[in-house]
N, C-alpha and C. Protein backbone atom coordinates (compact mmCIF):
# COMPACT_ATOMS: atom_id res chain seq x y z
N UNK A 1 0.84 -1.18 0.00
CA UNK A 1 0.00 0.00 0.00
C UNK A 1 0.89 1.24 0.00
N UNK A 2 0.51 1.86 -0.57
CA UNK A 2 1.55 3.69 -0.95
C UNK A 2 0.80 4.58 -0.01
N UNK A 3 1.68 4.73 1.22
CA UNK A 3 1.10 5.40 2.29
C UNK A 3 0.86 7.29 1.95
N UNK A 4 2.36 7.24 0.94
CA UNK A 4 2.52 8.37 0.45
C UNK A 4 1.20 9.29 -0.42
N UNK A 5 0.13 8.50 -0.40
CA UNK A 5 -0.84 9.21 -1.28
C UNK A 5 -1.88 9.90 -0.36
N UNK A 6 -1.60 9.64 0.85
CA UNK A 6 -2.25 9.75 1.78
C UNK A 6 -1.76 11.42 2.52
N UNK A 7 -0.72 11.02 2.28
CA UNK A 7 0.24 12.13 2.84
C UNK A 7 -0.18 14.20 2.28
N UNK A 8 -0.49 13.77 1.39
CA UNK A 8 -1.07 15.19 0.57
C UNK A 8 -2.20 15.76 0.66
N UNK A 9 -2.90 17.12 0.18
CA UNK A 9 -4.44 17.04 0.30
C UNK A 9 -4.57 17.17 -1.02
N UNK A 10 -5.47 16.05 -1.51
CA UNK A 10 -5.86 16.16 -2.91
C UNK A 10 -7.27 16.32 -3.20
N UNK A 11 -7.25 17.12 -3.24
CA UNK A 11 -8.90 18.53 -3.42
C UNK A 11 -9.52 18.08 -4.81
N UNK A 12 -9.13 17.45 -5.82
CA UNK A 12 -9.73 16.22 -6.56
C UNK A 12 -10.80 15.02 -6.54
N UNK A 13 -10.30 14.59 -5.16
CA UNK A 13 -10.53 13.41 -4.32
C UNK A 13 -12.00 13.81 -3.56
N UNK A 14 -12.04 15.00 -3.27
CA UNK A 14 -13.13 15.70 -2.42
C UNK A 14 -14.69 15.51 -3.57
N UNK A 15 -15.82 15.27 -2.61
CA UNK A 15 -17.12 15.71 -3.72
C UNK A 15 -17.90 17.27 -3.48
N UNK A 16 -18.01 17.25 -4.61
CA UNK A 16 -18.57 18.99 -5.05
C UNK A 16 -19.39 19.46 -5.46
N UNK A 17 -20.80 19.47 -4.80
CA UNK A 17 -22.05 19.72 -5.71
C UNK A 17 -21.76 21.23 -6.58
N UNK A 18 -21.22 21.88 -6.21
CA UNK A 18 -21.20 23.32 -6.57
C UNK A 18 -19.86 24.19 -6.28
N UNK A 19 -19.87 25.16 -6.46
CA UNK A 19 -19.12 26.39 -5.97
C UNK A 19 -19.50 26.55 -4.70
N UNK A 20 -18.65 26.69 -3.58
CA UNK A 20 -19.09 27.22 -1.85
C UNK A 20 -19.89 28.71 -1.92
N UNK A 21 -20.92 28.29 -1.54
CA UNK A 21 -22.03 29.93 -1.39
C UNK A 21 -21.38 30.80 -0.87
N UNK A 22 -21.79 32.00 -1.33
CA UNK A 22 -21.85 33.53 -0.87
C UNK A 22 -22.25 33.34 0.24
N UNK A 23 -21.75 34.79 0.96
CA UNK A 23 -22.64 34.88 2.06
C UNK A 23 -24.18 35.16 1.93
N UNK A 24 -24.44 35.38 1.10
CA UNK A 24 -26.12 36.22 0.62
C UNK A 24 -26.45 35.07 0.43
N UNK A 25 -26.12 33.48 -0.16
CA UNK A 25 -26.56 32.63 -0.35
C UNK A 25 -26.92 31.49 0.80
N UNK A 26 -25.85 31.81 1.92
CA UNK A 26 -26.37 30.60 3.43
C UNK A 26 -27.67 30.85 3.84
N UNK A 27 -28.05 29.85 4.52
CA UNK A 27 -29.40 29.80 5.28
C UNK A 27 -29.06 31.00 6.46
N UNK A 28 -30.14 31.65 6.71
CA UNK A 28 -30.08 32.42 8.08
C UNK A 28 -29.24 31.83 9.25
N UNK A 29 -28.56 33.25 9.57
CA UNK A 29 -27.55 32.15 10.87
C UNK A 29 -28.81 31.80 12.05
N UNK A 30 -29.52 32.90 12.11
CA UNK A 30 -30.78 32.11 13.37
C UNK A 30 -31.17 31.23 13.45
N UNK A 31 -31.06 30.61 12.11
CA UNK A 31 -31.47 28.85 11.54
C UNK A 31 -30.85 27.60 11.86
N UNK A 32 -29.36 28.06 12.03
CA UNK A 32 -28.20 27.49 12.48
C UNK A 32 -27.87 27.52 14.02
N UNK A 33 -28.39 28.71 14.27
CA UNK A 33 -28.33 28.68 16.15
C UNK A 33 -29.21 28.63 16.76
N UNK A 34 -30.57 28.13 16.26
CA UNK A 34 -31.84 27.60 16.68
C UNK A 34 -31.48 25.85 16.88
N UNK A 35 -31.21 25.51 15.99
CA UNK A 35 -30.64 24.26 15.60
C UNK A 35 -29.44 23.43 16.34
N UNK A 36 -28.70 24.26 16.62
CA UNK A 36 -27.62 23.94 17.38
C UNK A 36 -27.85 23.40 18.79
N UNK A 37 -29.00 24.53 19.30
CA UNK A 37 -29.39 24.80 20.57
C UNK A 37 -30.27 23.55 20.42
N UNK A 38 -31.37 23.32 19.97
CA UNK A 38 -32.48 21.93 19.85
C UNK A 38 -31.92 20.64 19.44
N UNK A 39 -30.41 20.36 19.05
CA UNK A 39 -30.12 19.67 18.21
C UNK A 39 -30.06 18.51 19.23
N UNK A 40 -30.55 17.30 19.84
CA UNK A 40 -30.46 15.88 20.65
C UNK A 40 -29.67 14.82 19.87
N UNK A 41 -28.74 14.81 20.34
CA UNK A 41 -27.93 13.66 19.95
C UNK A 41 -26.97 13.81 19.47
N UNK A 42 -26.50 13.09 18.71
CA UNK A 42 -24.84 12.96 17.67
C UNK A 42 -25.41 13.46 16.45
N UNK A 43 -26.33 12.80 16.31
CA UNK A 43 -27.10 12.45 14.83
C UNK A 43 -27.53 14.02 14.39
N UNK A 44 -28.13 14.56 15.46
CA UNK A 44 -27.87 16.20 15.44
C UNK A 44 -27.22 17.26 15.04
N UNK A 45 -26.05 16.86 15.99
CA UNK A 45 -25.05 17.67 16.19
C UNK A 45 -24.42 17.41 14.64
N UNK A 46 -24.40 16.16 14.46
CA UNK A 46 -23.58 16.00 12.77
C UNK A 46 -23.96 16.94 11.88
N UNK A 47 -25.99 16.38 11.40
CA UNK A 47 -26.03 16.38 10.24
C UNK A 47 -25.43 18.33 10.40
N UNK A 48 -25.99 18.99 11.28
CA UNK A 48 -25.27 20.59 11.36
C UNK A 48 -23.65 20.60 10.94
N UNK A 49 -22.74 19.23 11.34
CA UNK A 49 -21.41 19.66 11.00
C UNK A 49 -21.43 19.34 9.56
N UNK A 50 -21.97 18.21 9.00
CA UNK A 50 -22.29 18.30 7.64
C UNK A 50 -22.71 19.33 6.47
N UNK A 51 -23.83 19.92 7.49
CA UNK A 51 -24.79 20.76 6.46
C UNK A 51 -23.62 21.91 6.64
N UNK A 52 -23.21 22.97 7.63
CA UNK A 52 -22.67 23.99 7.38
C UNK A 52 -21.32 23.52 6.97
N UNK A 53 -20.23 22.56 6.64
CA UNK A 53 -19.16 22.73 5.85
C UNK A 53 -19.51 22.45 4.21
N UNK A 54 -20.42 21.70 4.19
CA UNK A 54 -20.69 21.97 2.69
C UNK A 54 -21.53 23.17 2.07
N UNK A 55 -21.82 23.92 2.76
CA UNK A 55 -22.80 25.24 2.61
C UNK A 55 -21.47 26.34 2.61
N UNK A 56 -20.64 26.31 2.99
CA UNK A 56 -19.64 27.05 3.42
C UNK A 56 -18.29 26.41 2.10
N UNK A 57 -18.21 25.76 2.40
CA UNK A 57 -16.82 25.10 1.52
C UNK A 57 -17.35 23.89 0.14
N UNK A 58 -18.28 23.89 0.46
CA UNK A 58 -18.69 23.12 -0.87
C UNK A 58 -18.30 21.62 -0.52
N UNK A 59 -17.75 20.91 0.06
CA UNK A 59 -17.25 19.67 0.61
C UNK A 59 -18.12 18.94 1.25
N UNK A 60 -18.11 17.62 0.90
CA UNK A 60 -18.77 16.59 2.25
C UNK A 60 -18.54 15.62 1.34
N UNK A 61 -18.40 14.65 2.70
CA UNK A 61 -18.29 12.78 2.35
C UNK A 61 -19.12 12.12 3.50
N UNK A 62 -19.89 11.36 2.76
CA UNK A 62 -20.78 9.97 3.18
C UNK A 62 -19.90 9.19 4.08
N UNK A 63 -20.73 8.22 4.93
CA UNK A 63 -20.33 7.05 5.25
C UNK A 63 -19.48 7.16 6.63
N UNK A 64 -19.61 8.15 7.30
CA UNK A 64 -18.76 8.56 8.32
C UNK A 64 -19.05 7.31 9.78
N UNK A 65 -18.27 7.28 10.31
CA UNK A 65 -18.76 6.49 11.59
C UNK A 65 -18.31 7.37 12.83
N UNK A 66 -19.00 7.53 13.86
CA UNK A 66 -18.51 8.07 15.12
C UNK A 66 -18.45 7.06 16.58
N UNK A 67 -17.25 7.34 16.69
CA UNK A 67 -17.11 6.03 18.05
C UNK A 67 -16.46 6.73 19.52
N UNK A 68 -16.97 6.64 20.68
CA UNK A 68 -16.70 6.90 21.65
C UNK A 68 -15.78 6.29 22.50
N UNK A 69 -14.56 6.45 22.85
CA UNK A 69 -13.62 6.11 23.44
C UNK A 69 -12.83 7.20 24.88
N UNK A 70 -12.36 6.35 25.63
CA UNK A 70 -11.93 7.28 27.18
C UNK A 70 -10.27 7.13 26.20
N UNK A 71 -9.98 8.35 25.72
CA UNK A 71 -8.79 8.77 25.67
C UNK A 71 -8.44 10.12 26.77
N UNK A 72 -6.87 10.38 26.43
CA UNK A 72 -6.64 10.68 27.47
C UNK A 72 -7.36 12.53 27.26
N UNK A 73 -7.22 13.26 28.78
CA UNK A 73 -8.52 14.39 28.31
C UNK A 73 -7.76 15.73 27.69
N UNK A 74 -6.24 15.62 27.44
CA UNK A 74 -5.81 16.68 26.28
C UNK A 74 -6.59 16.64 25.29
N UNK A 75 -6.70 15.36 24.57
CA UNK A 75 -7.16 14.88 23.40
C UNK A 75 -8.85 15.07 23.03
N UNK A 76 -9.14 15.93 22.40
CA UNK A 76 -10.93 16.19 22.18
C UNK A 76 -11.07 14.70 21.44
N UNK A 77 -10.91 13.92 20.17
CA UNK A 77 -10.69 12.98 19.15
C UNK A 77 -10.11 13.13 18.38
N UNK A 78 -9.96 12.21 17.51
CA UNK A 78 -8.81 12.00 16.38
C UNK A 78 -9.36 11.52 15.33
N UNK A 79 -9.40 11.16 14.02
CA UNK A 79 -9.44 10.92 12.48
C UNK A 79 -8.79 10.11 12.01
N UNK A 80 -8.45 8.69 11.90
CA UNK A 80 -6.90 8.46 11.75
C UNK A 80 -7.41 8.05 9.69
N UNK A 81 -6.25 8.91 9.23
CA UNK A 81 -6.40 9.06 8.11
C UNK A 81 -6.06 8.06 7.05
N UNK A 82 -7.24 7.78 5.74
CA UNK A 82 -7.84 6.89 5.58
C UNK A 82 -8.54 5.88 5.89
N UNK A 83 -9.42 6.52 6.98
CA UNK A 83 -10.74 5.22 7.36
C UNK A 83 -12.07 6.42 7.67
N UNK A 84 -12.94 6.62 7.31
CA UNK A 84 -14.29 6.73 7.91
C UNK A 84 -14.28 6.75 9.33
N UNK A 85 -13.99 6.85 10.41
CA UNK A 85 -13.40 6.98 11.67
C UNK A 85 -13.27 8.22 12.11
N UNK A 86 -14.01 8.59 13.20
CA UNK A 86 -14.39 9.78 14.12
C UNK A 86 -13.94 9.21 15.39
N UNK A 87 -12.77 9.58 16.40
CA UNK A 87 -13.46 8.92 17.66
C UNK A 87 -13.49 10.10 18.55
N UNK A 88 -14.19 10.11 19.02
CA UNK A 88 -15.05 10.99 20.46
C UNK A 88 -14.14 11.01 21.66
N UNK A 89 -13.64 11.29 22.52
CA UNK A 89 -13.28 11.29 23.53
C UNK A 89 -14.62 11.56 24.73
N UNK A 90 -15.15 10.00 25.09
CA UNK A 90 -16.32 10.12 25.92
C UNK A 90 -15.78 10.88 27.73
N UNK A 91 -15.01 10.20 27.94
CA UNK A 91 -14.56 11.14 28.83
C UNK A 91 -14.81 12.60 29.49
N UNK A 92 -14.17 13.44 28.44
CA UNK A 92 -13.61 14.58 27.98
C UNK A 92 -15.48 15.02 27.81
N UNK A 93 -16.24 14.33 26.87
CA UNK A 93 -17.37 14.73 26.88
C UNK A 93 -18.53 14.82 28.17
N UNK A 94 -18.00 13.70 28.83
CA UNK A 94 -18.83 13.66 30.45
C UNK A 94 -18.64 14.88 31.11
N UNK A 95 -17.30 15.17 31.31
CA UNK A 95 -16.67 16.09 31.99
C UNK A 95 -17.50 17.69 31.65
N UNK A 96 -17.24 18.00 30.56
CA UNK A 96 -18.36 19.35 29.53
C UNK A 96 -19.62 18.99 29.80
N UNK A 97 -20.19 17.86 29.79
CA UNK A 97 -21.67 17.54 30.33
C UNK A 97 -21.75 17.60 31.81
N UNK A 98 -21.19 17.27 32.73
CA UNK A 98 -21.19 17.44 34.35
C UNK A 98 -21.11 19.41 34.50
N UNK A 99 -19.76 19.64 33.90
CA UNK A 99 -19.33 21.16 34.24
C UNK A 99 -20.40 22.01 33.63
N UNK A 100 -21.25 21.91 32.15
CA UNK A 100 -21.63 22.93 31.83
C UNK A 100 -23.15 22.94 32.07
N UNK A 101 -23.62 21.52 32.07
CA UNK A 101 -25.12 21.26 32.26
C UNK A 101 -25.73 21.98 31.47
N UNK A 102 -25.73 22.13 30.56
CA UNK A 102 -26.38 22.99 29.22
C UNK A 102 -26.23 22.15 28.28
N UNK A 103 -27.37 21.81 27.57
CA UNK A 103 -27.55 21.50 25.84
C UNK A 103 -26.77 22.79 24.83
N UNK A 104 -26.53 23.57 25.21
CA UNK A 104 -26.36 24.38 24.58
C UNK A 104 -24.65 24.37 24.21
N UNK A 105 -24.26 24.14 25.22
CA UNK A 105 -22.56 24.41 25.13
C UNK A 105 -22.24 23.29 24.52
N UNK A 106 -22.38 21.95 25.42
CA UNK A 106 -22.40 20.80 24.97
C UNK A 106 -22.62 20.48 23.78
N UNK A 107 -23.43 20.98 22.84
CA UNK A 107 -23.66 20.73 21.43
C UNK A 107 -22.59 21.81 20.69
N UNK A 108 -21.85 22.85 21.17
CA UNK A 108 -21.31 23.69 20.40
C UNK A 108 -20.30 22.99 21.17
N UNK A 109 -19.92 22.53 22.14
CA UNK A 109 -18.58 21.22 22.17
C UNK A 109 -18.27 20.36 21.21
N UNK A 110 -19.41 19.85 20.94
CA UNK A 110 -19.29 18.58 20.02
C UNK A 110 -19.04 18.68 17.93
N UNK A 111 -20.01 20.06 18.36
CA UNK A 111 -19.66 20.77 16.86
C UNK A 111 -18.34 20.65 16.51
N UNK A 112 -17.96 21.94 17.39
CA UNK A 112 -16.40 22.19 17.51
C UNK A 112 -15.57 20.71 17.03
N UNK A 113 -15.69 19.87 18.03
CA UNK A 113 -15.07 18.97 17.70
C UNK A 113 -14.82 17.95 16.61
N UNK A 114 -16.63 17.94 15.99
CA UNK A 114 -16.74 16.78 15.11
C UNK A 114 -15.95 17.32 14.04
N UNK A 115 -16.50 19.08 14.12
CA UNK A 115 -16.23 19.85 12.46
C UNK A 115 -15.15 19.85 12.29
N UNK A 116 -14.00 19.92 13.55
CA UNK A 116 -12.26 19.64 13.34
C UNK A 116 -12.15 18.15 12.61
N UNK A 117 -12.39 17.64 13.48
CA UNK A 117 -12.14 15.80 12.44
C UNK A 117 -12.79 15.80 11.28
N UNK A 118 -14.35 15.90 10.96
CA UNK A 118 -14.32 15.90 9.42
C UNK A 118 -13.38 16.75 8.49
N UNK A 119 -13.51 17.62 9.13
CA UNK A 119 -12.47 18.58 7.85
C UNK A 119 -11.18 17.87 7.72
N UNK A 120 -10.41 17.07 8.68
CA UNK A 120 -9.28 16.33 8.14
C UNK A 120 -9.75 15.18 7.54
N UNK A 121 -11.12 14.55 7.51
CA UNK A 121 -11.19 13.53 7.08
C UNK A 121 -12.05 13.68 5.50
N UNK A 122 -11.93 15.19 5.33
CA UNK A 122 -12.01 15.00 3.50
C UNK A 122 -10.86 15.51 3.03
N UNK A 123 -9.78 15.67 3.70
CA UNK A 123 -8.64 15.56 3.48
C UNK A 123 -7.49 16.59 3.63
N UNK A 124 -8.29 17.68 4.22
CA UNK A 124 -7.46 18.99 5.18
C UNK A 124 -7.06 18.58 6.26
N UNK A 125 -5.65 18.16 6.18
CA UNK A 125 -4.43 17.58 7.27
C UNK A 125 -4.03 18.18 8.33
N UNK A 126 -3.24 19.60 7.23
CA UNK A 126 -2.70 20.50 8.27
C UNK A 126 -3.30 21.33 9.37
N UNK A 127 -2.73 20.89 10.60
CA UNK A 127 -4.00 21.30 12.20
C UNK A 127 -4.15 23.14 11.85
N UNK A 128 -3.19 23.55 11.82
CA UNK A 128 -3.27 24.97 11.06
C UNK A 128 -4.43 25.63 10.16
N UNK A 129 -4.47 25.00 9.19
CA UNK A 129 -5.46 25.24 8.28
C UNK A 129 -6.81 24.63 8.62
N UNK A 130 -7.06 23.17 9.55
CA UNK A 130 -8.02 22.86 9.68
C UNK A 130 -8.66 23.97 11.15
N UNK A 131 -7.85 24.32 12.40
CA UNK A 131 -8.27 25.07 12.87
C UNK A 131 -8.78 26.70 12.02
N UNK A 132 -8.05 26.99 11.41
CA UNK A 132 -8.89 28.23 10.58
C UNK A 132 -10.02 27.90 9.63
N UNK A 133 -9.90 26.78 9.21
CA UNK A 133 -11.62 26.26 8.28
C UNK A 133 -12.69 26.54 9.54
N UNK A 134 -12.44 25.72 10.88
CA UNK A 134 -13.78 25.61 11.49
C UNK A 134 -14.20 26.92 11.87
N UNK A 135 -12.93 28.36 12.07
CA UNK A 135 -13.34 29.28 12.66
C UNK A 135 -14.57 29.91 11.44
N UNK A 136 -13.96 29.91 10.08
CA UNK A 136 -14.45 30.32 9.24
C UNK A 136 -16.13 29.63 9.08
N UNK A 137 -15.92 28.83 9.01
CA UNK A 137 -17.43 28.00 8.98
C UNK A 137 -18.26 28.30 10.06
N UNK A 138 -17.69 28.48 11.11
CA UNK A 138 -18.13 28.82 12.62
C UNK A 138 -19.12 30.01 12.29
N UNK A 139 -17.69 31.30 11.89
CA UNK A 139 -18.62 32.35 11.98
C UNK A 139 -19.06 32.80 10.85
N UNK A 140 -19.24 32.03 9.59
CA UNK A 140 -20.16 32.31 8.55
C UNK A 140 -21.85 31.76 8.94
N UNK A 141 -21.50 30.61 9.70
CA UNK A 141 -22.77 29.99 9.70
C UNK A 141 -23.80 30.06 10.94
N UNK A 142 -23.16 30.45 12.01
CA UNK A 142 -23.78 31.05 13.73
C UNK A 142 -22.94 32.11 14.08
N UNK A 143 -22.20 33.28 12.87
CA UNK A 143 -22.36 34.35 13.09
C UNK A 143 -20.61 34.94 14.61
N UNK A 144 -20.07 35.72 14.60
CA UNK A 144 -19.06 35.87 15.13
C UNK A 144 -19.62 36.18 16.61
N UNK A 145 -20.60 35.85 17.20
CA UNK A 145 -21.15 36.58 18.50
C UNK A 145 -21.56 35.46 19.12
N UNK A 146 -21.11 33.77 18.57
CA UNK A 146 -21.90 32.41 19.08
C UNK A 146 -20.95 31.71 19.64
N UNK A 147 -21.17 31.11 20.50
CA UNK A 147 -20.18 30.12 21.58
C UNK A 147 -19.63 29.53 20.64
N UNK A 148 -20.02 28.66 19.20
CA UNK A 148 -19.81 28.17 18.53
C UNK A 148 -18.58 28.77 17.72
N UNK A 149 -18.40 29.88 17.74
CA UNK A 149 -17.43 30.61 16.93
C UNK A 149 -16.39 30.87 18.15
N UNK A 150 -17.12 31.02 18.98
CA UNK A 150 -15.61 31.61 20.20
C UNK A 150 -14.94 30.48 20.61
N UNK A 151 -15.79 29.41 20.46
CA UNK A 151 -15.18 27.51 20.98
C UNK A 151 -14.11 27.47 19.62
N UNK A 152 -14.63 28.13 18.39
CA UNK A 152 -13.62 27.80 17.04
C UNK A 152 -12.57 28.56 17.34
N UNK A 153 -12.60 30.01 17.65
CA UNK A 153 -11.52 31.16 17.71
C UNK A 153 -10.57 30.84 18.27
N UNK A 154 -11.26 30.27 19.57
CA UNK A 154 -10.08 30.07 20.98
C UNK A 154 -10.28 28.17 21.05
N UNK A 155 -10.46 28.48 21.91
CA UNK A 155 -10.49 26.33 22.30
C UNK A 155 -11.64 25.76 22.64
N UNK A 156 -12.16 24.26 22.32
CA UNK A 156 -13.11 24.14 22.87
C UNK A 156 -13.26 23.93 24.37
N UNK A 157 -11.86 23.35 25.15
CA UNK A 157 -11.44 23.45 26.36
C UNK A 157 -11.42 24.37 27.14
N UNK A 158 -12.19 26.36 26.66
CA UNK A 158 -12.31 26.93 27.34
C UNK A 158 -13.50 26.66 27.95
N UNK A 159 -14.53 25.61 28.04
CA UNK A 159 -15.55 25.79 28.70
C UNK A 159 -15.10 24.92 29.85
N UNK A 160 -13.85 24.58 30.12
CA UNK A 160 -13.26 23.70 30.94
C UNK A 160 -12.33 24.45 31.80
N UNK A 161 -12.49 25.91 31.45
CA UNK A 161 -11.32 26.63 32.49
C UNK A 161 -11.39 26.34 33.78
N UNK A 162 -10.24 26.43 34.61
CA UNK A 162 -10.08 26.37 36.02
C UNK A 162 -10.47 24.77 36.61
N UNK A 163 -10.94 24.15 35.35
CA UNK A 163 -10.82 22.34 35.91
C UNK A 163 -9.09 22.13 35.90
N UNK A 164 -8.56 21.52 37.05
CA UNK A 164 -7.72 20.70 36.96
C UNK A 164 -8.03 19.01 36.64
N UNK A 165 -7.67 19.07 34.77
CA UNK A 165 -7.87 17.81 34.27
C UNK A 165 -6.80 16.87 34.32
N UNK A 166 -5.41 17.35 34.78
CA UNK A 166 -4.61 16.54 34.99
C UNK A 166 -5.08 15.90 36.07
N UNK A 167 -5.91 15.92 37.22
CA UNK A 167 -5.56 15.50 38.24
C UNK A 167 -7.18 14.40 38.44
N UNK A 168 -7.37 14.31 37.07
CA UNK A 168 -8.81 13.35 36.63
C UNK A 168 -8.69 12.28 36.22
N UNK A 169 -9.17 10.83 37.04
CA UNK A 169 -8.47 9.78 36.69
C UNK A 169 -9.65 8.96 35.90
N UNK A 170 -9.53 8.82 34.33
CA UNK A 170 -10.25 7.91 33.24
C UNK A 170 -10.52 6.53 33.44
N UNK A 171 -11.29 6.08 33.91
CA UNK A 171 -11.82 4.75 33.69
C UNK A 171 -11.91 4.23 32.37
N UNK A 172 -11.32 3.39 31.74
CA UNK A 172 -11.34 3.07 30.66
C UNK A 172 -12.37 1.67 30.36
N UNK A 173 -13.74 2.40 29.25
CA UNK A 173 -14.64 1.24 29.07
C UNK A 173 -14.01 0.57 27.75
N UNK A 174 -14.95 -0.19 27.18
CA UNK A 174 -14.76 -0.55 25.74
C UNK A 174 -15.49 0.86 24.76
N UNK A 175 -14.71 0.41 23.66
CA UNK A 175 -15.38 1.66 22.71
C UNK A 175 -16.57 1.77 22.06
N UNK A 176 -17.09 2.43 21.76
CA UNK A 176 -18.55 2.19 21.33
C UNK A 176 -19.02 3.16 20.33
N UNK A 177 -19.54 2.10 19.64
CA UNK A 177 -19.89 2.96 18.09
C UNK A 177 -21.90 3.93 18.55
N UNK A 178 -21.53 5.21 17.55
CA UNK A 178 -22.66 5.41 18.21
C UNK A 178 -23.68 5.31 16.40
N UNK A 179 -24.79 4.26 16.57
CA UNK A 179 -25.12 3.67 15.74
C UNK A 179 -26.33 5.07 14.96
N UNK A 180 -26.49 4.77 13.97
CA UNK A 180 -27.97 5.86 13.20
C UNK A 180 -27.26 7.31 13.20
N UNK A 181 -25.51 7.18 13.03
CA UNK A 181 -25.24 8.97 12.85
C UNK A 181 -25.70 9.71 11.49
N UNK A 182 -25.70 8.67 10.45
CA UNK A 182 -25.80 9.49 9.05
C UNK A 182 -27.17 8.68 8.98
N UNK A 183 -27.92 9.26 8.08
CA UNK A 183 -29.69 9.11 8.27
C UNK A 183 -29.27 8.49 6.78
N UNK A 184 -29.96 7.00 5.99
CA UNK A 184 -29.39 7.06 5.04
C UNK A 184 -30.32 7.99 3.66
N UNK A 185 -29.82 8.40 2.75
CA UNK A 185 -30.68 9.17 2.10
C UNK A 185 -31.72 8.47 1.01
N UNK A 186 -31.28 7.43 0.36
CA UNK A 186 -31.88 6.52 -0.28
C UNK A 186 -32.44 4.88 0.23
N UNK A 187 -33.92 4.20 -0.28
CA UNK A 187 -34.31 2.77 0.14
C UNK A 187 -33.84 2.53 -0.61
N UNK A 188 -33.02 1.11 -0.21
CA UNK A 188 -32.71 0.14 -0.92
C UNK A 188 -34.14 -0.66 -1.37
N UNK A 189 -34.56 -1.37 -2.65
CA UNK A 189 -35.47 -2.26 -3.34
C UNK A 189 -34.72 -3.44 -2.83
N UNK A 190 -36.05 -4.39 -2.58
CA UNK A 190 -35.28 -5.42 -2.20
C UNK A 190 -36.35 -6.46 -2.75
């Protein structure tokens, strides 16, 4: 296998219904931060990381899987490149669910997070450039005044200030896939 092909971003490789919209062309950001805020689940929180990078950048890929794992709590998740593979840091997510007790943050946690890993996983590598995609998508799509954009600007770990997470000891379960993330779009005939 030629690991080396892997190694590049080949913007070829990516699917493209169109040119990335104008701003005059996105859905209302109120639409997007109504949504954010109501959004229950993974399945939620996605199809939003879906819908606003391809509304924004013209990009998206099918077939994604998201899996929950106790890594350690620097780590939000990882992408490991070439596989369909999201993993979650459940942990790290308990912790933002105990501290913030809000649907609200918690879903602009998970944004934050998913929208970093997809964007490397259609093939924007460099952490550099993928942190400036999400800010950009952030505040094209919920606007420069939304947790969602300030979690992109700065870290999503600021809703974690003043936790000492070093001193938090991870129970490690088995990993777990979280099943029904992508809704499929077509019935199969059978």
């Amino acid at each position: 296998m030629n690991i080396a092909r892997f190694s590049e971003f080949q913007p070829n490789r990516l699917v493209r219904d169109s040119e990335p919209k104008t701003r005059e062309e996105l859905p209302e950001i109120q639409n997007y931060r109504s949504r954010i805020e109501e959004a229950e689940g993974f399945s939620g929180v996605w199809e939003l990381v879906k819908e606003t990078v391809k509304a924004t950048l013209g990009e998206h890929r099918l077939g994604m899987l998201l899996f929950l794992d106790d890594l350690p709590l620097h780590l939000g998740a990882y992408h490991q490149v070439g596989t369909n593979n999201i993993v979650l840091n459940r942990s790290l997510l308990n912790i933002v669910e105990t501290v913030t007790k809000s649907r609200k943050l918690v879903n602009a946690f998970v944004y934050s997070i998913l929208t970093h890993e997809y964007l490397h996983a259609l093939g924007h590598i460099s952490e550099a450039e993928v942190h400036s995609l999400v800010y950009d998508v952030s505040k094209r799509c919920f606007g420069e005044d939304h947790i969602v954009t300030t979690l992109a600007e700065k870290t999503p770990w600021m809703l974690l200030k003043g936790i000492p997470l070093r001193g938090i000891a991870v129970n490690k379960q088995d990993m777990e896939l979280i099943k029904d993330l992508e809704k499929p779009n077509q019935r199969y005939i059978i």
